[in-house]
Protein backbone atom coordinates (compact mmCIF):
# COMPACT_ATOMS: atom_id res chain seq x y z
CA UNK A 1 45.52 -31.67 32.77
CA UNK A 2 47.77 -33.92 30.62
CA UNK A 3 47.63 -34.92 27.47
CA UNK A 4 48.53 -38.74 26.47
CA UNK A 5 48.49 -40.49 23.14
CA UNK A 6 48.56 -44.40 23.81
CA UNK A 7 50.06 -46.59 20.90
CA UNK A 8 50.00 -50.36 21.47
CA UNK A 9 52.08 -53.01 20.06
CA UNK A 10 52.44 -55.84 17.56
CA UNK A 11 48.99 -57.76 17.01
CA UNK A 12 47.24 -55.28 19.55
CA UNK A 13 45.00 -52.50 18.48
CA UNK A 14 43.93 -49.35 20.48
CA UNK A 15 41.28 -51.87 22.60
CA UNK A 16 43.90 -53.12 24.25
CA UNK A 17 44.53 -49.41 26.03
CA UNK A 18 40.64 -49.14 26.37
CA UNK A 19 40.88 -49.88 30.66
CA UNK A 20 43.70 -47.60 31.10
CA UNK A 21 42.46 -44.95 29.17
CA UNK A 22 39.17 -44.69 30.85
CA UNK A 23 40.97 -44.21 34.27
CA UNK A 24 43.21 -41.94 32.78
CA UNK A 25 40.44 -40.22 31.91
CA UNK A 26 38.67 -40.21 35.31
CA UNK A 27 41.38 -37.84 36.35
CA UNK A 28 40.73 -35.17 34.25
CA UNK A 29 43.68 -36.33 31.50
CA UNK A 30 42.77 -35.63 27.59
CA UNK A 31 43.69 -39.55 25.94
CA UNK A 32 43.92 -40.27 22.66
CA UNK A 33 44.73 -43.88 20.86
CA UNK A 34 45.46 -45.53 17.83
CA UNK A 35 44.96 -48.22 15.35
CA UNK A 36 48.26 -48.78 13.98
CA UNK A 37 47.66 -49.98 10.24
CA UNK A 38 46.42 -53.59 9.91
CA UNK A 39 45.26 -53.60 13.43
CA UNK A 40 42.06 -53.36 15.74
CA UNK A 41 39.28 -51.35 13.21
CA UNK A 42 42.31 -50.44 10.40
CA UNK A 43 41.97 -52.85 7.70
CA UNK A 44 45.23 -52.33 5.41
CA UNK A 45 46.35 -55.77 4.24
CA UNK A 46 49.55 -57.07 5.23
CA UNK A 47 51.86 -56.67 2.28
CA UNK A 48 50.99 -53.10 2.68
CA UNK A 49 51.94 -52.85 5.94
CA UNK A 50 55.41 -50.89 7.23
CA UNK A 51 57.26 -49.54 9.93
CA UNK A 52 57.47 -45.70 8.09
CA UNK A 53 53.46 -46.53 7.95
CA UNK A 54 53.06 -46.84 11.47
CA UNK A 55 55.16 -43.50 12.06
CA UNK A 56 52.88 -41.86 9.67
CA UNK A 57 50.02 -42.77 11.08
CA UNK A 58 50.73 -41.63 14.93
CA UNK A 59 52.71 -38.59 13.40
CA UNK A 60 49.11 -38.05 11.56
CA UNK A 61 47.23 -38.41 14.70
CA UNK A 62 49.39 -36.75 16.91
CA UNK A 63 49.09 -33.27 14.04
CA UNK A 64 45.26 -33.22 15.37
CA UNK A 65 46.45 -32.96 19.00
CA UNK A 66 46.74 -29.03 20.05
CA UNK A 67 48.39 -29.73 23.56
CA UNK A 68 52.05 -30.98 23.94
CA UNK A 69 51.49 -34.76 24.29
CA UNK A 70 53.12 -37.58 26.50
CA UNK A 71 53.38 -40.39 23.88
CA UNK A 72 53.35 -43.63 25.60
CA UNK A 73 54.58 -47.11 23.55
CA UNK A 74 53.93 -50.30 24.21
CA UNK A 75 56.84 -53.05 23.37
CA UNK A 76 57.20 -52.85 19.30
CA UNK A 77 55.59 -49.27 19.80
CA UNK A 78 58.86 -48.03 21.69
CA UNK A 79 60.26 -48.09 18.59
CA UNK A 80 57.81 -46.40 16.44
CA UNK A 81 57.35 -43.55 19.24
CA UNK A 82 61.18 -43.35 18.84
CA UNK A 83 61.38 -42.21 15.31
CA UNK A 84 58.14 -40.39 15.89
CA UNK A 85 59.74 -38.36 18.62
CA UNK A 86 63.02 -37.62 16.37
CA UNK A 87 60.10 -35.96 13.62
CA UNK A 88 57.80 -34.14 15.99
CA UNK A 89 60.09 -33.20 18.70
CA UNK A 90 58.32 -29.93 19.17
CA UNK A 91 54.79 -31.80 19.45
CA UNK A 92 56.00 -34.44 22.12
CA UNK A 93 56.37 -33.17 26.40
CA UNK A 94 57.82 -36.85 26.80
CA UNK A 95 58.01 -39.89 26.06
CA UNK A 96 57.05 -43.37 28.21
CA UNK A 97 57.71 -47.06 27.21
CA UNK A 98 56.02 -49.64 28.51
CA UNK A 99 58.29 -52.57 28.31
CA UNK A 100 59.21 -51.31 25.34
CA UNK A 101 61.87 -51.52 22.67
CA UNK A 102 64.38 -48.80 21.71
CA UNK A 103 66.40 -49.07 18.73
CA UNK A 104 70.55 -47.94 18.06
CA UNK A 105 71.29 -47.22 14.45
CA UNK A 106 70.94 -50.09 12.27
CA UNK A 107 69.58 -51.84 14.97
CA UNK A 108 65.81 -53.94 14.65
CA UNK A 109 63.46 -54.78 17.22
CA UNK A 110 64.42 -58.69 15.91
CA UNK A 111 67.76 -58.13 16.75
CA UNK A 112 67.07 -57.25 20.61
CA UNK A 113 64.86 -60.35 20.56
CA UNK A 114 67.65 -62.32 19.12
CA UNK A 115 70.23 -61.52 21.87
CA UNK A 116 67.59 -61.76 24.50
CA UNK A 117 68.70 -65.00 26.18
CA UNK A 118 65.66 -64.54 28.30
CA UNK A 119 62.72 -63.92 25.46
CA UNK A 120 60.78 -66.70 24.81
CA UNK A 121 58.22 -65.27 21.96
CA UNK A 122 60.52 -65.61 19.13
CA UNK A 123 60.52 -69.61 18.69
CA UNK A 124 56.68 -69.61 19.54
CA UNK A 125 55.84 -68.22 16.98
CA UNK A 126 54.20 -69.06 13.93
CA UNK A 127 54.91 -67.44 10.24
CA UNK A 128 52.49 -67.51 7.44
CA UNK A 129 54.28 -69.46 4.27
CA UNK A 130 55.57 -66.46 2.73
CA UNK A 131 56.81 -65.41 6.39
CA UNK A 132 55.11 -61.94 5.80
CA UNK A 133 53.01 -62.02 8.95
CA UNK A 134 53.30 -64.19 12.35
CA UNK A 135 50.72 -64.94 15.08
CA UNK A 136 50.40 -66.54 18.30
CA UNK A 137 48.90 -70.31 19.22
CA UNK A 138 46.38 -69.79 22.36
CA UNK A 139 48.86 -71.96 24.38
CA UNK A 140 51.52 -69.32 23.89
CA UNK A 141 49.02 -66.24 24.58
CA UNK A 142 48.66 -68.35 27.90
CA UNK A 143 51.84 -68.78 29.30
CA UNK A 144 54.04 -66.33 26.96
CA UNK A 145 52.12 -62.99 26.18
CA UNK A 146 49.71 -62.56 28.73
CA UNK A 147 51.04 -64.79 31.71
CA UNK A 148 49.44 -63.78 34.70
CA UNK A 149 46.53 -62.72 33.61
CA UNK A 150 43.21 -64.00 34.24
CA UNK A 151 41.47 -66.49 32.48
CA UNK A 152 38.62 -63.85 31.70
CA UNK A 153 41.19 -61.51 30.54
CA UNK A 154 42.80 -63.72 28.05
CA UNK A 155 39.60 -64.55 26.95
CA UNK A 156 38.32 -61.01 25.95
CA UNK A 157 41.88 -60.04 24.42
CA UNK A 158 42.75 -63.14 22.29
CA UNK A 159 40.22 -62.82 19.51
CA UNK A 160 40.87 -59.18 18.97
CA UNK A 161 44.11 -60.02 17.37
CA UNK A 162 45.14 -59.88 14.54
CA UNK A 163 48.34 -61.51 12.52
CA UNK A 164 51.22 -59.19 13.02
CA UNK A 165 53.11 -57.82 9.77
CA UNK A 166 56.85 -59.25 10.42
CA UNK A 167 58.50 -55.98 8.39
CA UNK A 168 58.46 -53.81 10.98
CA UNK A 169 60.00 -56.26 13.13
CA UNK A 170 63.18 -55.57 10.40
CA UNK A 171 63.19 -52.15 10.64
CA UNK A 172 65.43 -49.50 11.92
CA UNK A 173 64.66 -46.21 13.34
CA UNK A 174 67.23 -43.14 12.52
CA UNK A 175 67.41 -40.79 15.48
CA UNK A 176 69.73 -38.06 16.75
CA UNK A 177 70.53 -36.73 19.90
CA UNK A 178 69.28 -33.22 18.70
CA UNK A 179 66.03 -34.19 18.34
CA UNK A 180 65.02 -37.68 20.16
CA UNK A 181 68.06 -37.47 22.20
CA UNK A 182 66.41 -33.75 24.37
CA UNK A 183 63.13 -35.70 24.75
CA UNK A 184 62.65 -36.72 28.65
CA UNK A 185 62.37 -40.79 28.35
CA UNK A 186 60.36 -42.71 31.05
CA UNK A 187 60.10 -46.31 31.28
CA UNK A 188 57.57 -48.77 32.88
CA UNK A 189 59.30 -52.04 33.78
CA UNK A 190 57.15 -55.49 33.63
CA UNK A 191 59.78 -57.93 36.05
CA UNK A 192 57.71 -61.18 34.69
CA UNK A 193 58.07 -60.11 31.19
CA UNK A 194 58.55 -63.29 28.96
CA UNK A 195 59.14 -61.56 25.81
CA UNK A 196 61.19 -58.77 26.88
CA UNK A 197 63.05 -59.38 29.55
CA UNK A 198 63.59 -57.18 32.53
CA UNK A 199 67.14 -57.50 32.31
CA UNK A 200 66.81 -56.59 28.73
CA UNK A 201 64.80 -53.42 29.63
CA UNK A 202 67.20 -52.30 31.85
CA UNK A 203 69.87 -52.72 29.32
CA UNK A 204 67.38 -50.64 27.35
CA UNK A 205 67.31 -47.96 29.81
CA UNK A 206 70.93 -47.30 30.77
CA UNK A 207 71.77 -46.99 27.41
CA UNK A 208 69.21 -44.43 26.33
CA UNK A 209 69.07 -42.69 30.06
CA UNK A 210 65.43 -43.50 30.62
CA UNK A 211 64.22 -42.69 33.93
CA UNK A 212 62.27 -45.54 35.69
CA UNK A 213 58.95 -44.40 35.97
CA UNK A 214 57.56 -47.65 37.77
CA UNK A 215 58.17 -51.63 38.10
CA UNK A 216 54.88 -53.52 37.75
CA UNK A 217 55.16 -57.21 38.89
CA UNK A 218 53.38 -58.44 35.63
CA UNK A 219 53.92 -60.05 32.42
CA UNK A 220 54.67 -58.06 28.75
CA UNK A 221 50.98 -56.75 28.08
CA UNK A 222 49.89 -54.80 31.31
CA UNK A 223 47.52 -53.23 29.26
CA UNK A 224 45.78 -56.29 29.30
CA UNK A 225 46.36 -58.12 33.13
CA UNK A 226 46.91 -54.88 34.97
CA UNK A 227 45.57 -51.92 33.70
CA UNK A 228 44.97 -50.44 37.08
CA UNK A 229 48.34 -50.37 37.93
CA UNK A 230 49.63 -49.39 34.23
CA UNK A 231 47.08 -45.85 34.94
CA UNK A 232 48.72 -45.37 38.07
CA UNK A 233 52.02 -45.55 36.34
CA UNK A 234 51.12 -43.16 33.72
CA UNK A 235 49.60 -40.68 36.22
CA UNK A 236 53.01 -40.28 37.49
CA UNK A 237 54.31 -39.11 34.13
């Protein structure tokens, strides 16, 4: 039996693991997930709302888990498992990121999106006055975030969501090779990706010696239009 703790990305909330998890389950796997703060059930308002906060809270979750876990990270999650991983090395078997970002020193998940010729979130998006928070028009959900998936699909995800705290997207993460560096690192590639581009994951890979743990033929948010294949991809792990 394995033990997996799920942690989604920006404007997600555990839900969005809810399809995986239950097949996960179905083979006799122990899964945990997460509301991040300000997202799914978690109700912390936005100014209130950090990167260190969302490292708390899975390093708080992951202290009620007695088995060593394989902490999985969906796209803005990569980085938050990341610094999570360089704090509870002990606690963590491995780690697996789902088209997911890692972060050098001084590095923000911003700046990867910035030099990602191929992302095309970043101008669709649309900031709140004080450019605190961000969130997504249906149009982009469509074509951007969830392309490929099913009309249904979208349908059941999109008002879930919630508007996405833009200081974590600042942030950096501060690892070393003593602690984060000795974790195995899988990663799940999405080829369609619009926000992350493959090429961009496999940049993403090389540098931080991530072994390819499978290459879905979807869009950024498997969890969503492919959850089948996302729990056969963890199984592997």
């Amino acid at each position: 039996m394995k033990t997996y703790l799920l942690v989604h990305g920006a404007w997600h909330g555990a839900w969005a693991w809810e399809e995986t998890k239950q097949i996960l389950e179905a083979h006799g796997h122990k899964v945990f997930t997460i509301d991040l703060p300000g997202h799914g059930q978690d109700n912390t308002p936005i100014p209130k709302i950090t990167f260190r906060g969302y490292v708390d809270s899975v390093r708080s979750k992951l202290a009620g888990i007695a088995n060593k876990t394989i902490l999985v990270g969906h796209s803005l999650a990569g980085a938050i498992i990341s610094q999570v991983a360089e704090e509870e090395s002990d606690k963590i078997e491995s780690l697996v990121f789902v088209a997911a970002f890692i972060l050098n020193q001084n590095e923000s998940v911003l700046d990867i999106m910035k030099s990602d010729d191929e992302g095309s979130l970043l101008p669709a998006l649309i900031f709140s006055a004080d450019q605190t928070s961000a969130t997504i028009s249906e149009e982009t959900l469509k074509s951007i975030v969830y392309n490929g998936g099913t009309k249904d699909q979208i349908e059941a995800a999109a008002p879930k969501l919630k508007a996405q705290a833009t200081e974590p997207f600042f942030a950096n993460t501060n690892t070393t090779d003593a602690n984060f560096g000795r974790i195995p690192k899988l990663y799940i590639e999405c080829t369609l990706d619009k926000i992350l581009s493959l090429n961009m994951q496999r940049t993403i890979e090389r540098k931080f010696h991530c072994k390819t743990l499978a290459t879905l033929s979807t869009g950024h948010v498997p969890l969503i239009t492919a959850p089948n294949q996302l729990a056969e991809a963890l199984l592997m792990a």
